[in-house]
C-alpha atoms as a PDB file:
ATOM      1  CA  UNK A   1      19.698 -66.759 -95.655  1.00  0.00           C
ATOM      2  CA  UNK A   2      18.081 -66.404 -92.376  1.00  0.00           C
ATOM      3  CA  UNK A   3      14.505 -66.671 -92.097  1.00  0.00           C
ATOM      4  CA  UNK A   4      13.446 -63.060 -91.591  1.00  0.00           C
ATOM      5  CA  UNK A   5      10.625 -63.911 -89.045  1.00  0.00           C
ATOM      6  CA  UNK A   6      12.301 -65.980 -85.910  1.00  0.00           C
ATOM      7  CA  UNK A   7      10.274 -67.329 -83.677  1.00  0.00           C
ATOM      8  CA  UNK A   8      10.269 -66.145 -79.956  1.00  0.00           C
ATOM      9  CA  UNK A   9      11.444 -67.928 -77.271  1.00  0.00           C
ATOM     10  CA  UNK A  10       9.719 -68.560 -74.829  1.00  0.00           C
ATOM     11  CA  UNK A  11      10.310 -69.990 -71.300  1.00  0.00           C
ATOM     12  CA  UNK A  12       8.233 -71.799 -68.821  1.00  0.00           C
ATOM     13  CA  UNK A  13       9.127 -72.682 -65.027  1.00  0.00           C
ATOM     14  CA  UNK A  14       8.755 -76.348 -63.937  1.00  0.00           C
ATOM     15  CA  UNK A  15       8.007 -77.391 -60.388  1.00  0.00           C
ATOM     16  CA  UNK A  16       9.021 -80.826 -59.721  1.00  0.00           C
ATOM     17  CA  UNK A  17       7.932 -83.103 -56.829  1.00  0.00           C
ATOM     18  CA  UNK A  18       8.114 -86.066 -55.581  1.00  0.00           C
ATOM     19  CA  UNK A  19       5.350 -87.987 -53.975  1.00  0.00           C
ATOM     20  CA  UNK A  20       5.302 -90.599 -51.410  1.00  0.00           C
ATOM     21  CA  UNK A  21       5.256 -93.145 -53.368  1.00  0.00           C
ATOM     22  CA  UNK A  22       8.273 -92.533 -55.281  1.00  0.00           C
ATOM     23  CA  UNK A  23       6.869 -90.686 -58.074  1.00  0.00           C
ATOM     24  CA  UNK A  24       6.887 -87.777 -60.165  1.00  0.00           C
ATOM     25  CA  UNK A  25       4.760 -84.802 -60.169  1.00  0.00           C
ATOM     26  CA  UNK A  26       5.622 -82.089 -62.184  1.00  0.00           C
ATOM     27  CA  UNK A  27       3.631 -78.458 -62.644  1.00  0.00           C
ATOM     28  CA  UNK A  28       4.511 -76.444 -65.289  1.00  0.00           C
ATOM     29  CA  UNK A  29       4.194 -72.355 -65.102  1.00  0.00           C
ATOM     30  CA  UNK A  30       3.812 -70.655 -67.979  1.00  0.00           C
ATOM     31  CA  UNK A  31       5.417 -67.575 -69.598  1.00  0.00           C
ATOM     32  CA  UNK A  32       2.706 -65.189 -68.854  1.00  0.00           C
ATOM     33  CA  UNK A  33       2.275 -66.531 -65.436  1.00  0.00           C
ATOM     34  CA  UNK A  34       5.776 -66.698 -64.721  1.00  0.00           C
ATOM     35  CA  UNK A  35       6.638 -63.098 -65.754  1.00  0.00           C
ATOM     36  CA  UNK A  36       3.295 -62.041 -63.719  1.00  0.00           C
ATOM     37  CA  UNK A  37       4.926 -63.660 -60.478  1.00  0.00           C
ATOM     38  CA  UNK A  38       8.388 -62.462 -61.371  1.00  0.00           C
ATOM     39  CA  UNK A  39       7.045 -59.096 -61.607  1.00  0.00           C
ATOM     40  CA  UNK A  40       4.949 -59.619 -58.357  1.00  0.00           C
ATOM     41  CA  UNK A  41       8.017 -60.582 -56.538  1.00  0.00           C
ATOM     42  CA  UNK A  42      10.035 -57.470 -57.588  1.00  0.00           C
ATOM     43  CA  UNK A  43       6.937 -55.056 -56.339  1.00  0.00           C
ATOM     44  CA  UNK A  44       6.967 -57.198 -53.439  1.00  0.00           C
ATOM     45  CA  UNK A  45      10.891 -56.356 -52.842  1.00  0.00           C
ATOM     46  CA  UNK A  46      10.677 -52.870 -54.236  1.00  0.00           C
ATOM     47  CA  UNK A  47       7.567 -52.093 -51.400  1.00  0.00           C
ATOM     48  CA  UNK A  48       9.889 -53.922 -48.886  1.00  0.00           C
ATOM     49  CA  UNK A  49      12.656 -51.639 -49.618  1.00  0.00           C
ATOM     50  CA  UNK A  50      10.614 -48.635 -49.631  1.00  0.00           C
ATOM     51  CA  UNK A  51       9.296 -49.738 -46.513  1.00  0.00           C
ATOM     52  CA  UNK A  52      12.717 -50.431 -44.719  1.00  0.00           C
ATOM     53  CA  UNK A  53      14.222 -46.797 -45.872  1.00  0.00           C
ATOM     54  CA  UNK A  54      10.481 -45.073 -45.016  1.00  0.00           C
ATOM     55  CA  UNK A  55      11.339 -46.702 -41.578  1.00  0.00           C
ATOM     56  CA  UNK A  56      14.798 -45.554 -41.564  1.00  0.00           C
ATOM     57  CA  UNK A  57      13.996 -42.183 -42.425  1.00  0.00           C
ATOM     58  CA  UNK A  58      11.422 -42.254 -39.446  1.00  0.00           C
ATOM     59  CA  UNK A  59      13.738 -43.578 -37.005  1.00  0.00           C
ATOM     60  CA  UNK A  60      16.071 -41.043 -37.930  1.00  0.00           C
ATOM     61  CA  UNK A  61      13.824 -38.667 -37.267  1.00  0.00           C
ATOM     62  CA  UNK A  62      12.563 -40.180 -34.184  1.00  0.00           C
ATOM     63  CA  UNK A  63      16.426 -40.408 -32.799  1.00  0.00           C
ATOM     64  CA  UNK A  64      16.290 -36.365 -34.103  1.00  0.00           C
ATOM     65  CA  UNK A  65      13.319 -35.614 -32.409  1.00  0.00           C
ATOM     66  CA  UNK A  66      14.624 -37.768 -29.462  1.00  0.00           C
ATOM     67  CA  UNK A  67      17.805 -35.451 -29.180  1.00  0.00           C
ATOM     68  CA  UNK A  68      15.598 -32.604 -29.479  1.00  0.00           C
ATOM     69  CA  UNK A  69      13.650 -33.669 -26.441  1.00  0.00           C
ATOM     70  CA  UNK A  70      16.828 -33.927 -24.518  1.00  0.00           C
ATOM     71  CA  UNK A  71      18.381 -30.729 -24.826  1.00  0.00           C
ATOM     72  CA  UNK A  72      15.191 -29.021 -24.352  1.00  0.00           C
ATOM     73  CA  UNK A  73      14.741 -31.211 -20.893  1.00  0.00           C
ATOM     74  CA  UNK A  74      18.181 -30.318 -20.418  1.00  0.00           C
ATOM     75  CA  UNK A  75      17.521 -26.595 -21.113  1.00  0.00           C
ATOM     76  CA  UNK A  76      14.395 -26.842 -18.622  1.00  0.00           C
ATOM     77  CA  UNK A  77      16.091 -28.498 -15.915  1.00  0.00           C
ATOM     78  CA  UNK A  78      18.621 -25.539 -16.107  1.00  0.00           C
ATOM     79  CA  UNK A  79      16.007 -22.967 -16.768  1.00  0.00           C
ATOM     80  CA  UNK A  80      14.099 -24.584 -13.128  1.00  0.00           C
ATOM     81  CA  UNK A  81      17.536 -24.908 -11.244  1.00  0.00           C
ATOM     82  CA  UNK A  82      18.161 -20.949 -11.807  1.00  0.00           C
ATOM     83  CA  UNK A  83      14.255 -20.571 -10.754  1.00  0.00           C
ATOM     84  CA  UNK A  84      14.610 -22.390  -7.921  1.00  0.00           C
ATOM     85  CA  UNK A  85      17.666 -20.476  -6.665  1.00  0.00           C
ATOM     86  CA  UNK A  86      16.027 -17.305  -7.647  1.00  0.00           C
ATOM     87  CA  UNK A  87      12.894 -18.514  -6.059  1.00  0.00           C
ATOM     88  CA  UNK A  88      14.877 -19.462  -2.839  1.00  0.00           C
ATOM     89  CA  UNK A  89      16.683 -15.577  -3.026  1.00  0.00           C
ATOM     90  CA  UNK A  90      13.267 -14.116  -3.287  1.00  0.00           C
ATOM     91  CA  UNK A  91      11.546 -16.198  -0.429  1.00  0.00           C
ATOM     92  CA  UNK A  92      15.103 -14.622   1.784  1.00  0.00           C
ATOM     93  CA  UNK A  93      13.896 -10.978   0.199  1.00  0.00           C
ATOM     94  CA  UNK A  94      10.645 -12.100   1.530  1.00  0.00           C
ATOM     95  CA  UNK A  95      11.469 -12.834   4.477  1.00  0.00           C
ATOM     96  CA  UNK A  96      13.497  -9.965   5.619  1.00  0.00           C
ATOM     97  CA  UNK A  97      11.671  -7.555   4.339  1.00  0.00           C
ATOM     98  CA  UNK A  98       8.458  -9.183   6.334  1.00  0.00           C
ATOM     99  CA  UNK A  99      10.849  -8.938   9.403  1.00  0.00           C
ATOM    100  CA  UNK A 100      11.692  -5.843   8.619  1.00  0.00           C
ATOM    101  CA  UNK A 101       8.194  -4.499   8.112  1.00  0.00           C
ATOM    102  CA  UNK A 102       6.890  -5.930  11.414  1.00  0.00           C
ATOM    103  CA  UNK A 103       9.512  -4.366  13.186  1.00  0.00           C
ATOM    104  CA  UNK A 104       8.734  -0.818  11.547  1.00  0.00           C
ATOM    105  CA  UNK A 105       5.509  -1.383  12.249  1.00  0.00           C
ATOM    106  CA  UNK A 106       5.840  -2.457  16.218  1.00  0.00           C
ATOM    107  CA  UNK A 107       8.051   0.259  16.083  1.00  0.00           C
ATOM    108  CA  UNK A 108       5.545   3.154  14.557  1.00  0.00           C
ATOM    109  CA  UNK A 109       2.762   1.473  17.253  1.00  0.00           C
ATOM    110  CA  UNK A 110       5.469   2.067  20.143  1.00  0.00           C
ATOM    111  CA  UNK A 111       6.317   5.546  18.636  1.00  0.00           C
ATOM    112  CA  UNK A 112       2.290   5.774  18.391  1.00  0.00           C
ATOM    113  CA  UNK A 113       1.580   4.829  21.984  1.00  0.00           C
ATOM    114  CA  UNK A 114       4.104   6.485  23.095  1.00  0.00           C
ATOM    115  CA  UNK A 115       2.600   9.879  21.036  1.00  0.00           C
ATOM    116  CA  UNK A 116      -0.519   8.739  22.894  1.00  0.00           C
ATOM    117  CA  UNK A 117       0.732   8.749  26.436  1.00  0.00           C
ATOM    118  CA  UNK A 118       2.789  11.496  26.323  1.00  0.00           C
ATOM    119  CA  UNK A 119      -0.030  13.855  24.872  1.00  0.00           C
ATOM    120  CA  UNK A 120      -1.951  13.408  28.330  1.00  0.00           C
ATOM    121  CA  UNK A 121      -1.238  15.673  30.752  1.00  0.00           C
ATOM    122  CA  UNK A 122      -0.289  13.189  33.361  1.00  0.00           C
ATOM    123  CA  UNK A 123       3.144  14.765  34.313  1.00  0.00           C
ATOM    124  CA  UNK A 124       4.131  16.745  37.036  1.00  0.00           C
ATOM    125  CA  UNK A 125       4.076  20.690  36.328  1.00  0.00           C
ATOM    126  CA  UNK A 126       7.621  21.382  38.312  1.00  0.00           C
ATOM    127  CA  UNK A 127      10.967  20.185  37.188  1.00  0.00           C
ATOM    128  CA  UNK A 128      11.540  19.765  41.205  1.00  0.00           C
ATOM    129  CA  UNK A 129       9.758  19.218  44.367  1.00  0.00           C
ATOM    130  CA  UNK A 130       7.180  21.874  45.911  1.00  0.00           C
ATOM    131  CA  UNK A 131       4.341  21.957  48.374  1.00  0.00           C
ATOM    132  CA  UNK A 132       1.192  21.301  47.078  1.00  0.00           C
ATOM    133  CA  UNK A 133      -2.097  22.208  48.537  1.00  0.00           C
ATOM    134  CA  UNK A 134      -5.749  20.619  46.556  1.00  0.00           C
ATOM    135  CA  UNK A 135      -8.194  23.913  46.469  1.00  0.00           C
ATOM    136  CA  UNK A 136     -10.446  25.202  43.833  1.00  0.00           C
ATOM    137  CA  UNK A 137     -11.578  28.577  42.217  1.00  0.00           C
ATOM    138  CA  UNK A 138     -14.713  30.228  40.626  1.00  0.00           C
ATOM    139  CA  UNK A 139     -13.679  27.944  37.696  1.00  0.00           C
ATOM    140  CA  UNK A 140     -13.515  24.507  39.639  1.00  0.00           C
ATOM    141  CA  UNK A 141     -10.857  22.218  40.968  1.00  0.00           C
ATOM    142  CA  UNK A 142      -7.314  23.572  41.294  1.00  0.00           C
ATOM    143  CA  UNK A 143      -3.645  22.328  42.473  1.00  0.00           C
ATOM    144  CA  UNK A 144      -1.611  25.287  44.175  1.00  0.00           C
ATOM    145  CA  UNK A 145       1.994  24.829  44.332  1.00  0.00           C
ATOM    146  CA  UNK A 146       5.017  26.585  46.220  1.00  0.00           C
ATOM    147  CA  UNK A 147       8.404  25.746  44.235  1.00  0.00           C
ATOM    148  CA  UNK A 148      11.715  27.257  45.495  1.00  0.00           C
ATOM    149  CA  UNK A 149      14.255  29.560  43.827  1.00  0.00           C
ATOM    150  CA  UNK A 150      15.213  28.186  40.052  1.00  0.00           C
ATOM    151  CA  UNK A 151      12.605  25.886  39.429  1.00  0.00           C
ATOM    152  CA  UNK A 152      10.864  25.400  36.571  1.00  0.00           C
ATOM    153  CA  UNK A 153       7.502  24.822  35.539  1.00  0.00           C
ATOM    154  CA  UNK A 154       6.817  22.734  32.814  1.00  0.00           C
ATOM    155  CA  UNK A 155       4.462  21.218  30.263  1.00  0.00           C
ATOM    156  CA  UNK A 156       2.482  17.945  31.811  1.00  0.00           C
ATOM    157  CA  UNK A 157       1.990  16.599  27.911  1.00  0.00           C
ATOM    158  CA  UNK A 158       2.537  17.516  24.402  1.00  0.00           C
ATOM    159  CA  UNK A 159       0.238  20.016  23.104  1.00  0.00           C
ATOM    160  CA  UNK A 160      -0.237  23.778  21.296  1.00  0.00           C
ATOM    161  CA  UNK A 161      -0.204  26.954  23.018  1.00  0.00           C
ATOM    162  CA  UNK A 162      -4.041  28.574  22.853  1.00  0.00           C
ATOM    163  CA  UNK A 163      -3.691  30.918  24.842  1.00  0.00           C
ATOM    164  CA  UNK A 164      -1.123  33.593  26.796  1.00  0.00           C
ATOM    165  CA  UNK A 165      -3.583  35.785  28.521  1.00  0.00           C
ATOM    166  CA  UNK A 166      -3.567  38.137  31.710  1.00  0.00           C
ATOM    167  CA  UNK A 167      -5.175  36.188  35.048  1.00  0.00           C
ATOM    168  CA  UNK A 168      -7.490  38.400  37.637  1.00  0.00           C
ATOM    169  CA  UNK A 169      -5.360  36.567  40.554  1.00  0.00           C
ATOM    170  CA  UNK A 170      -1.938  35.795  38.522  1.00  0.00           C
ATOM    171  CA  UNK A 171       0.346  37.779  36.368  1.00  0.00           C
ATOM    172  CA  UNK A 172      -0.230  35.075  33.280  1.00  0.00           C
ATOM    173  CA  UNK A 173      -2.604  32.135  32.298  1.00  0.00           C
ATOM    174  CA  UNK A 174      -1.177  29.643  29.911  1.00  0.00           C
ATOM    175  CA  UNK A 175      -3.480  27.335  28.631  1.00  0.00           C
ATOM    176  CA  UNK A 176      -2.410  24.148  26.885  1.00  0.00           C
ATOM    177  CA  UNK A 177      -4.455  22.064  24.133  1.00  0.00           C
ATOM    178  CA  UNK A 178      -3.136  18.650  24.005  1.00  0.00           C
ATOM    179  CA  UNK A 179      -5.692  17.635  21.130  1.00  0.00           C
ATOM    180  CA  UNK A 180      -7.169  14.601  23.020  1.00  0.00           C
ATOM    181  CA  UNK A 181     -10.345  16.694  24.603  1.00  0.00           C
ATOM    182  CA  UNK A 182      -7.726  17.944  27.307  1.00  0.00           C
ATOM    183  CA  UNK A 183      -6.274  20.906  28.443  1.00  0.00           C
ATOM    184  CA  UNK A 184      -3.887  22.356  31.002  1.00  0.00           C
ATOM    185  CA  UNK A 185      -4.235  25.469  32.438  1.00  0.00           C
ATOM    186  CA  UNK A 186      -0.667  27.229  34.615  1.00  0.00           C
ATOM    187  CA  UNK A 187      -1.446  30.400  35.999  1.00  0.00           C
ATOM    188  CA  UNK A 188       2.156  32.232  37.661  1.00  0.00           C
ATOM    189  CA  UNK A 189       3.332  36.014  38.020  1.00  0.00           C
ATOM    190  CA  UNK A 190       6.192  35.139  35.809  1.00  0.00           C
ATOM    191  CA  UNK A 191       7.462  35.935  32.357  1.00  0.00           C
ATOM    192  CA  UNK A 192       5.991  33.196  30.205  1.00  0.00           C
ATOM    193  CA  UNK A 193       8.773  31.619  27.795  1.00  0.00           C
ATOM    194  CA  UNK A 194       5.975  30.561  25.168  1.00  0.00           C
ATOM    195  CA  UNK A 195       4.407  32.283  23.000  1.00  0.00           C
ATOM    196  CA  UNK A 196       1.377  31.603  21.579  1.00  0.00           C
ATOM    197  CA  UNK A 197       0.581  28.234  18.628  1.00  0.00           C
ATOM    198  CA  UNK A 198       4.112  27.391  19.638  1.00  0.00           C
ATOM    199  CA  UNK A 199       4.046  23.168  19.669  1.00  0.00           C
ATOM    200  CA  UNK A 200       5.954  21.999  23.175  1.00  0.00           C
ATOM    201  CA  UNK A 201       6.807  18.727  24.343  1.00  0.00           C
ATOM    202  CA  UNK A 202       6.184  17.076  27.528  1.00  0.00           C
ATOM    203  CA  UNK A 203       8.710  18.803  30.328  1.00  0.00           C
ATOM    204  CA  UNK A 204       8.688  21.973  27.970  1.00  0.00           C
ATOM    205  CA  UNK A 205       9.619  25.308  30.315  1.00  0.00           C
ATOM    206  CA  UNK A 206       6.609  27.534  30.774  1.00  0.00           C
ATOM    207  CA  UNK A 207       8.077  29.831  33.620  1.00  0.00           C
ATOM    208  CA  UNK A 208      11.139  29.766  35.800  1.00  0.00           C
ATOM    209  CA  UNK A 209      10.494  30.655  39.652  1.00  0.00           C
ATOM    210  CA  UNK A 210      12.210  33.177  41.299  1.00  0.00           C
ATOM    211  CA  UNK A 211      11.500  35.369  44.300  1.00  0.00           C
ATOM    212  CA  UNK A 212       8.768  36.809  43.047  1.00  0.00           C
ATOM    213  CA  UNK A 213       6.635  33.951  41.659  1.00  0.00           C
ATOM    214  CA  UNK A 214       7.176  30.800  43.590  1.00  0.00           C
ATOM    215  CA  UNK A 215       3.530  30.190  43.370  1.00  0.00           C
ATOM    216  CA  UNK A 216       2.082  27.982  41.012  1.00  0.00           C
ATOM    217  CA  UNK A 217      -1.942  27.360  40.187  1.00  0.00           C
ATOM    218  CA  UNK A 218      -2.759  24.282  37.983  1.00  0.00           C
ATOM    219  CA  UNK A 219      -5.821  23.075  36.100  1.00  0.00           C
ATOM    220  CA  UNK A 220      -6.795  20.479  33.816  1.00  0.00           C
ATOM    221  CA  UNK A 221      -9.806  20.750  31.198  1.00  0.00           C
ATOM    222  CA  UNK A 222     -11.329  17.611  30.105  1.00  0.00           C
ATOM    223  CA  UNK A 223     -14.082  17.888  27.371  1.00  0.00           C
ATOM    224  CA  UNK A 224     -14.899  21.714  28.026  1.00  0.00           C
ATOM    225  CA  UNK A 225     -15.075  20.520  31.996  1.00  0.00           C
ATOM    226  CA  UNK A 226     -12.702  21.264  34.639  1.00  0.00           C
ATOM    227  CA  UNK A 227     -11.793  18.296  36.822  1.00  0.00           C
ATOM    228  CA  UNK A 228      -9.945  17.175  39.637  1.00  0.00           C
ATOM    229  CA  UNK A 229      -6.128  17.371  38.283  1.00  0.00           C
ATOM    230  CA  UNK A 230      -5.748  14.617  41.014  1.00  0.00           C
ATOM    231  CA  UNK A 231      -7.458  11.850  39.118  1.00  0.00           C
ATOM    232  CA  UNK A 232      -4.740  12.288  36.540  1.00  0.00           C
ATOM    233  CA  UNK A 233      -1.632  13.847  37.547  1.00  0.00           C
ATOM    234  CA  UNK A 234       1.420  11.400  38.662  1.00  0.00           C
ATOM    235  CA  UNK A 235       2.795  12.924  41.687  1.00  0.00           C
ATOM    236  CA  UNK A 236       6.271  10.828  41.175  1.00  0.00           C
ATOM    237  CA  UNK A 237       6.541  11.111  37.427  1.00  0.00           C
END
């Protein structure tokens, strides 16, 4: 009958080494000692493992996070490529309508200049040629003209009819404002062809001469002031 109590078995690890000499060393491990170590070694190899797939699963991330970074560079190099040919559309936009803006603008300073210029009653008051005699009245200095058959006379400058009145000396007195401080003044025994507030241009018919009314008197107002139409009127415009 088998003893009911066996004895455990235990094992031991023995280190053997030889010396120099020639002889023999031995170091013996114990049970205890040698289960502690065996255990040691498989934490050691379990923490190594752990480690290696803790750095796998890192990596793989990485290499993840890596392909992430691409596509969005890629996406962003896209993104600026369709910025920089919208950019380089926008700068053209730019850039005509600058050109485009400075000509409108040279264009409303010409149109403005031009406005200026023609509001001053610098033109000649006959469509053609005439005598022309410098004289004066109770009101100050005067032009008198003598125009043949069919001529016209005409607005010197832009302006507004003021007045259509009755003249002492002349059938009619026209007076013109041309909203710059001056004023033109036509006196002629005609029938006036303007009526009063009307707007004219410059070269706008005031009379027509005929038998009758060949002679013209002209007068310019500056500032309230009647003055010599000479210093202003172009004789060959």
């Amino acid at each position: 009958m088998e003893q009911q109590n066996k004895r455990k078995r235990k094992f031991a690890l023995i280190f053997v080494s030889e010396k120099e000499d020639g002889t023999i060393r031995q170091r013996i491990i114990g049970y205890a000692l040698a289960q502690m170590i065996l255990f040691l070694v498989l934490a050691i190899m379990v923490a190594i493992s752990f480690g290696y797939a803790h750095h796998a699963f890192a990596l793989k991330d990485a290499r993840e996070e890596i392909v992430t970074c691409m596509e969005e560079i890629a996406n962003l190099t896209d993104e600026n490529e369709a910025l920089s040919v919208e950019n380089a559309t926008l700068t053209s936009k730019v850039t005509v309508l600058s050109e485009t803006v400075s000509k409108k603008v040279a264009a409303e300073d010409e149109l403005s200049f031009e406005t200026i210029e023609n509001a001053l009653p610098k033109g000649f008051p006959l469509s053609g040629s005439a005598s022309m005699e410098e004289t004066s009245n109770d009101d100050g200095p005067m032009l008198k003209f003598v125009a043949q058959d069919g001529t016209n006379i005409v607005t010197t400058g832009t302006g507004t009819v003021v007045s259509v009145d009755a003249d002492a000396t002349y059938k009619t007195k026209i007076v013109i404002d041309h909203g710059n401080g001056y004023k033109s003044v036509y006196k002629n025994n005609g029938t006036p062809l303007v009526k009063l507030d009307e707007q004219l241009g410059k070269g706008y018919i005031l009379f027509t001469v005929g038998e009758d009314n060949q002679e013209l008197a002209y007068q310019i107002i500056h500032e309230e002031e009647y003055i010599d139409p000479m210093l202003i009127i172009e004789i060959n415009g």
